[in-house]
C-alpha atoms as a PDB file:
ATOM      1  CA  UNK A   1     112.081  99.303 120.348  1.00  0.00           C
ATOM      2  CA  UNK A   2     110.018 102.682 120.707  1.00  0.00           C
ATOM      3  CA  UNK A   3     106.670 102.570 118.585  1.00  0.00           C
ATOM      4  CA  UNK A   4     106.787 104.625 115.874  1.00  0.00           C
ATOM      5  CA  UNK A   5     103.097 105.727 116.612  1.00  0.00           C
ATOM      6  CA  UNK A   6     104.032 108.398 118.984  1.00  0.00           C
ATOM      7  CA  UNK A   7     101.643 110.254 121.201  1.00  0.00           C
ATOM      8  CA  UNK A   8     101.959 112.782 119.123  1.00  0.00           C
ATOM      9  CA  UNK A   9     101.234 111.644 116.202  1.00  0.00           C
ATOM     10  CA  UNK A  10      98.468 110.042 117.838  1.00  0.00           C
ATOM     11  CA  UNK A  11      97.028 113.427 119.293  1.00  0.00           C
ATOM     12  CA  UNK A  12      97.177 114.716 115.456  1.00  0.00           C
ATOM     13  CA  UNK A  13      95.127 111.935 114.217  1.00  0.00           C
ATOM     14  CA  UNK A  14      92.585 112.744 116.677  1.00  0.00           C
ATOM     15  CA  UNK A  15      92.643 116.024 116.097  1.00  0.00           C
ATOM     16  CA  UNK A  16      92.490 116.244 112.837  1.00  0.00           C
ATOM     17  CA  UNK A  17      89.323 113.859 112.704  1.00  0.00           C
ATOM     18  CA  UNK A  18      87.581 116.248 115.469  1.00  0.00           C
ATOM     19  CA  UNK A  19      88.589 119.206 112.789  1.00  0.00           C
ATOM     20  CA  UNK A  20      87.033 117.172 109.912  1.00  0.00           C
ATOM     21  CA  UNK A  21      83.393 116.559 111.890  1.00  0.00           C
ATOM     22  CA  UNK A  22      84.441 113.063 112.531  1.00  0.00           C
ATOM     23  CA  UNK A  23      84.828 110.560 116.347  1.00  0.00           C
ATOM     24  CA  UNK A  24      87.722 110.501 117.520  1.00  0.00           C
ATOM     25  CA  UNK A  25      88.212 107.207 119.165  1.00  0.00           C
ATOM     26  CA  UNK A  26      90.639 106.936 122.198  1.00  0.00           C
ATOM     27  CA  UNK A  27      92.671 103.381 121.379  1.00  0.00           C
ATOM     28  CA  UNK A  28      95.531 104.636 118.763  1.00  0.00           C
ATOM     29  CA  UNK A  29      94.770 102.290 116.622  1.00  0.00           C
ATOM     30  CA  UNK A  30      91.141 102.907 116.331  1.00  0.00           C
ATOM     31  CA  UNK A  31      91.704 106.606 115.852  1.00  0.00           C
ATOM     32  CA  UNK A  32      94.139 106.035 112.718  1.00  0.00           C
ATOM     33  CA  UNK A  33      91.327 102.978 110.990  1.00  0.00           C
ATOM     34  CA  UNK A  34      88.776 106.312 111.452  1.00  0.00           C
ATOM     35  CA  UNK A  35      91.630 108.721 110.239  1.00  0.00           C
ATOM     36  CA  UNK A  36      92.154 106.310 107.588  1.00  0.00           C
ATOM     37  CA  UNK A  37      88.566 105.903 106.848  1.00  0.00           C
ATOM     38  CA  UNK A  38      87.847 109.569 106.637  1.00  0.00           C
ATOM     39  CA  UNK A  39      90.452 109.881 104.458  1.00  0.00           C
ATOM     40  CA  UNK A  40      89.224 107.490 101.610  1.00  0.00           C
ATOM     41  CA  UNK A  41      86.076 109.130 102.411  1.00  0.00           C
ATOM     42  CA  UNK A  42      87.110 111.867 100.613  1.00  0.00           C
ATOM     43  CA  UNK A  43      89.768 113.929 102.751  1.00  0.00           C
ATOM     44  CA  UNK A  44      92.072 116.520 102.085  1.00  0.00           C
ATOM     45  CA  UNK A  45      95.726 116.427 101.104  1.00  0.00           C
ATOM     46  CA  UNK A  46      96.535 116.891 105.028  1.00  0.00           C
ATOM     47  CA  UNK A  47      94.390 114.215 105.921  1.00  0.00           C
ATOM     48  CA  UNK A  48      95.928 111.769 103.574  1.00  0.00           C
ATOM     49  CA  UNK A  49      98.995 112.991 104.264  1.00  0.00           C
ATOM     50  CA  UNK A  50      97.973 112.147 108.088  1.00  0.00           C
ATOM     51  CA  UNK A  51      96.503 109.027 107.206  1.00  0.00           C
ATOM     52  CA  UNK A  52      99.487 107.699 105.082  1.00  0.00           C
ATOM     53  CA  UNK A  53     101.681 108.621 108.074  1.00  0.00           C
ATOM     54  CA  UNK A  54     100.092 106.746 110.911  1.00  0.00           C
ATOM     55  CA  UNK A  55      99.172 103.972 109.093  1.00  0.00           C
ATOM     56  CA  UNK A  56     102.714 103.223 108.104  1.00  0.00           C
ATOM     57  CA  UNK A  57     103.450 103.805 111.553  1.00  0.00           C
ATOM     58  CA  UNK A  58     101.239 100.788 112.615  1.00  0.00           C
ATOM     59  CA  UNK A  59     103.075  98.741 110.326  1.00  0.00           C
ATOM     60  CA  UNK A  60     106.793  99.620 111.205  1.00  0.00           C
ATOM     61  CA  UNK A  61     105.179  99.066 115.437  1.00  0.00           C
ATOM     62  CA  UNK A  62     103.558  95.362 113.474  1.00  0.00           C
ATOM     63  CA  UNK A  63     106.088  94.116 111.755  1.00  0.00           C
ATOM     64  CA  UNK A  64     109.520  95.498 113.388  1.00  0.00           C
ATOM     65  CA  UNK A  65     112.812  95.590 111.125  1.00  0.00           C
ATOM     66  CA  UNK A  66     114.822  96.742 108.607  1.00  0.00           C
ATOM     67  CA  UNK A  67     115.217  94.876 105.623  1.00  0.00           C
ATOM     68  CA  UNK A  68     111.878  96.572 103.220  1.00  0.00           C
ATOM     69  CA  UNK A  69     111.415  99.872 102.997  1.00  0.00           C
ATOM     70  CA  UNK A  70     107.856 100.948 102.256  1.00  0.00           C
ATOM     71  CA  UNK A  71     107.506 103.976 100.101  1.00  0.00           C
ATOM     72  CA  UNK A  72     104.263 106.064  99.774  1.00  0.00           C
ATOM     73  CA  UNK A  73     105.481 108.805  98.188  1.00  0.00           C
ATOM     74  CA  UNK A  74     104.819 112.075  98.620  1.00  0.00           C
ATOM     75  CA  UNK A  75     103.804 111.580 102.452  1.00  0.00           C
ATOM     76  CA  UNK A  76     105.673 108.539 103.725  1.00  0.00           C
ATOM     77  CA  UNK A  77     108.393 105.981 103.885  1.00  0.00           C
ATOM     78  CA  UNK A  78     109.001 103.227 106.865  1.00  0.00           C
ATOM     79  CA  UNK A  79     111.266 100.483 107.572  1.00  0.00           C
ATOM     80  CA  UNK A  80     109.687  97.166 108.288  1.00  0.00           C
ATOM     81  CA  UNK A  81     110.040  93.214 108.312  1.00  0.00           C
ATOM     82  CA  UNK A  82     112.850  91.446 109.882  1.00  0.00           C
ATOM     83  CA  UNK A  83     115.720  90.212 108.235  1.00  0.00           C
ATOM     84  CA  UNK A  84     118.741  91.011 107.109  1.00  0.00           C
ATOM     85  CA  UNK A  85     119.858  95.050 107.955  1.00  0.00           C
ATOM     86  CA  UNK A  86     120.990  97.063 105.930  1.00  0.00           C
ATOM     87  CA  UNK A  87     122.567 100.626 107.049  1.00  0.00           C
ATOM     88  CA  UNK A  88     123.439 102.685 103.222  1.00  0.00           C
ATOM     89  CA  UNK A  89     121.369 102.681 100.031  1.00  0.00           C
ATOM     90  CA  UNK A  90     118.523 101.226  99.254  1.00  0.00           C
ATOM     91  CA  UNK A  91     117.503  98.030 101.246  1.00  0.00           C
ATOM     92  CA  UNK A  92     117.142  94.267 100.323  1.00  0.00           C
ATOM     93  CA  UNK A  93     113.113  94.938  99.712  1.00  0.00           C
ATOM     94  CA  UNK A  94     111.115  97.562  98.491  1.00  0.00           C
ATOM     95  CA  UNK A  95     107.786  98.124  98.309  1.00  0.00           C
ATOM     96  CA  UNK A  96     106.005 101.647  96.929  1.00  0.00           C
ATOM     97  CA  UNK A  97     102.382 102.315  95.938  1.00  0.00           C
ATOM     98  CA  UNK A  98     100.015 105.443  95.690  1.00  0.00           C
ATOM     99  CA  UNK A  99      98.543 107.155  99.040  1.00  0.00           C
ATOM    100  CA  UNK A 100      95.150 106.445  97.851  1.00  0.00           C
ATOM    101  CA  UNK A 101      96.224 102.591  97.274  1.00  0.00           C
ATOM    102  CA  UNK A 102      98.334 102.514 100.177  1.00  0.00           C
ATOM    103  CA  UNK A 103      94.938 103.376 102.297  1.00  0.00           C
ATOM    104  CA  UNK A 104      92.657 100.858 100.124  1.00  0.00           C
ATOM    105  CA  UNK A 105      95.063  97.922 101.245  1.00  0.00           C
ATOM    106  CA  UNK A 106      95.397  99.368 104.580  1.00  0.00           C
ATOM    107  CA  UNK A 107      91.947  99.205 105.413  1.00  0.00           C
ATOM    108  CA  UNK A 108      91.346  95.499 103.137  1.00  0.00           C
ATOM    109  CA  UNK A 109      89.281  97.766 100.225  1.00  0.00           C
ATOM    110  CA  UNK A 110      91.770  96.157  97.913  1.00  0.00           C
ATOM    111  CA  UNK A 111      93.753  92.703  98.219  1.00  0.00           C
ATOM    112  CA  UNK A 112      97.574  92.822  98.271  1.00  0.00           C
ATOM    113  CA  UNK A 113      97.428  90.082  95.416  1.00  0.00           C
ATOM    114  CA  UNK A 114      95.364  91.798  93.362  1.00  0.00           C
ATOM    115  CA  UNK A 115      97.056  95.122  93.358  1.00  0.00           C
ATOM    116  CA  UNK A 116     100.550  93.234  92.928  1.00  0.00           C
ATOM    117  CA  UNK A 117      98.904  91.168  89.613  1.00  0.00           C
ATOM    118  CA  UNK A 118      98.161  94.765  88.380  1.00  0.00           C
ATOM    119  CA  UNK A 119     100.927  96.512  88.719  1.00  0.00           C
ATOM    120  CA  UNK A 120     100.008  99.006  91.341  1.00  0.00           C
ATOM    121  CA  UNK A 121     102.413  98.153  93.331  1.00  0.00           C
ATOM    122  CA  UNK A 122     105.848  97.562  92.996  1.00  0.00           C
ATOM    123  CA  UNK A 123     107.448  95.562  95.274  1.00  0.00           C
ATOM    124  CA  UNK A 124     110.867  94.064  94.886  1.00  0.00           C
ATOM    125  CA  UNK A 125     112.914  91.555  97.212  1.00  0.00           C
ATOM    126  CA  UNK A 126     112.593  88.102  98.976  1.00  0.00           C
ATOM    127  CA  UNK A 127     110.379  90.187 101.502  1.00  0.00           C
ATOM    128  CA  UNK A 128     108.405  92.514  99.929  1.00  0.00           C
ATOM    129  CA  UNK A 129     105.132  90.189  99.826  1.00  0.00           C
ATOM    130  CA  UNK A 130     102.904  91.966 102.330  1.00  0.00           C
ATOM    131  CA  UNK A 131      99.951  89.901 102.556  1.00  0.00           C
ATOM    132  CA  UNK A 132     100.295  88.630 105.940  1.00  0.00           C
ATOM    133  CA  UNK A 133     100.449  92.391 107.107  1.00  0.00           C
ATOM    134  CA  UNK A 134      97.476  93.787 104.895  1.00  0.00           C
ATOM    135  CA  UNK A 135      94.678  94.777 106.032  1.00  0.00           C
ATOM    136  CA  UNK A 136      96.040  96.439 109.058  1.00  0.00           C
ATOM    137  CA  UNK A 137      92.521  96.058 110.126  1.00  0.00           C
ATOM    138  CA  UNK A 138      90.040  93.513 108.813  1.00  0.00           C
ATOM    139  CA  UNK A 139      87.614  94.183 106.731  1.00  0.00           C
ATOM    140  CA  UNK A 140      84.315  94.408 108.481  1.00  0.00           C
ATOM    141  CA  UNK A 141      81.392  92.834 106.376  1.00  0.00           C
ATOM    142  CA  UNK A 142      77.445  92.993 108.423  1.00  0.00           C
ATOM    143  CA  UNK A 143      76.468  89.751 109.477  1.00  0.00           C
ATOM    144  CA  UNK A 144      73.206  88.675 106.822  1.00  0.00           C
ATOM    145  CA  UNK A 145      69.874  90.006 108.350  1.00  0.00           C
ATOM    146  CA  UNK A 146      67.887  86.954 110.285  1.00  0.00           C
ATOM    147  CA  UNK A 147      66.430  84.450 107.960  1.00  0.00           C
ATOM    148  CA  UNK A 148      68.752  85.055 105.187  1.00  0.00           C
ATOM    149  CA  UNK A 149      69.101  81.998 103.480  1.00  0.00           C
ATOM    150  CA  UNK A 150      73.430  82.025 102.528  1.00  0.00           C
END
């Protein structure tokens, strides 16, 4: 199956974070966490927009199939999760949140549980648990400084 991050999308992503002052790392992946990043950092609607895209993207390339649909509306929608396909209407699972949420889980700056238990997401059908997809990227937390007693 063809990844749904394209080159082209990928070339955007960079782009847009060389437009916005910001790296643009070379590995795909690397250059949507820093899209992503920049983003929740406080970027603009495009940027979001950008963000929201490619990161979906990453998770339709992860976790290949068609039986949840992940909504992000305005900016996004992808297919994901195998199972059961489904061809008219709305599929077995669905799953929709915020862009601004959809970025926090992306990047692990809010747990999949916890946004469930609060009703920021709503997510529907036997596959529409997400937790062993979010964070697309782990969390990175500094190692203590030398000495530091845990």
């Amino acid at each position: 199956m063809p990844s749904t991050l394209t080159p082209a999308l990928v070339r955007r992503v960079r782009q847009a974070l060389t437009d916005a002052g910001e790296p643009a790392p070379e590995a795909a992946e690397s250059a949507v966490e820093a899209c992503v990043r920049a983003a929740l950092a406080g970027g603009d609607r495009p940027l979001i927009k950008l963000a929201v895209r490619a990161s979906l993207a990453m998770l339709a390339d992860r976790a290949p199939g068609n039986s949840l649909e992940v909504r992000v509306p305005p900016f996004g929608a992808v297919q994901a999760i195998e199972g059961p396909r489904h061809t008219r209407g709305t599929p077995p699972g669905v799953v929709e949140t915020s862009p601004e949420l959809w970025l926090r889980l992306s990047v692990g700056d809010t747990a999949w549980e916890q946004a469930v238990r609060d009703g920021a997401v709503r997510a529907s059908g036997t596959r529409s648990d997400l937790s062993e997809q979010l964070p697309l990227w782990p969390r990175v937390v500094p190692p203590p400084p030398p000495g530091t007693k845990l």
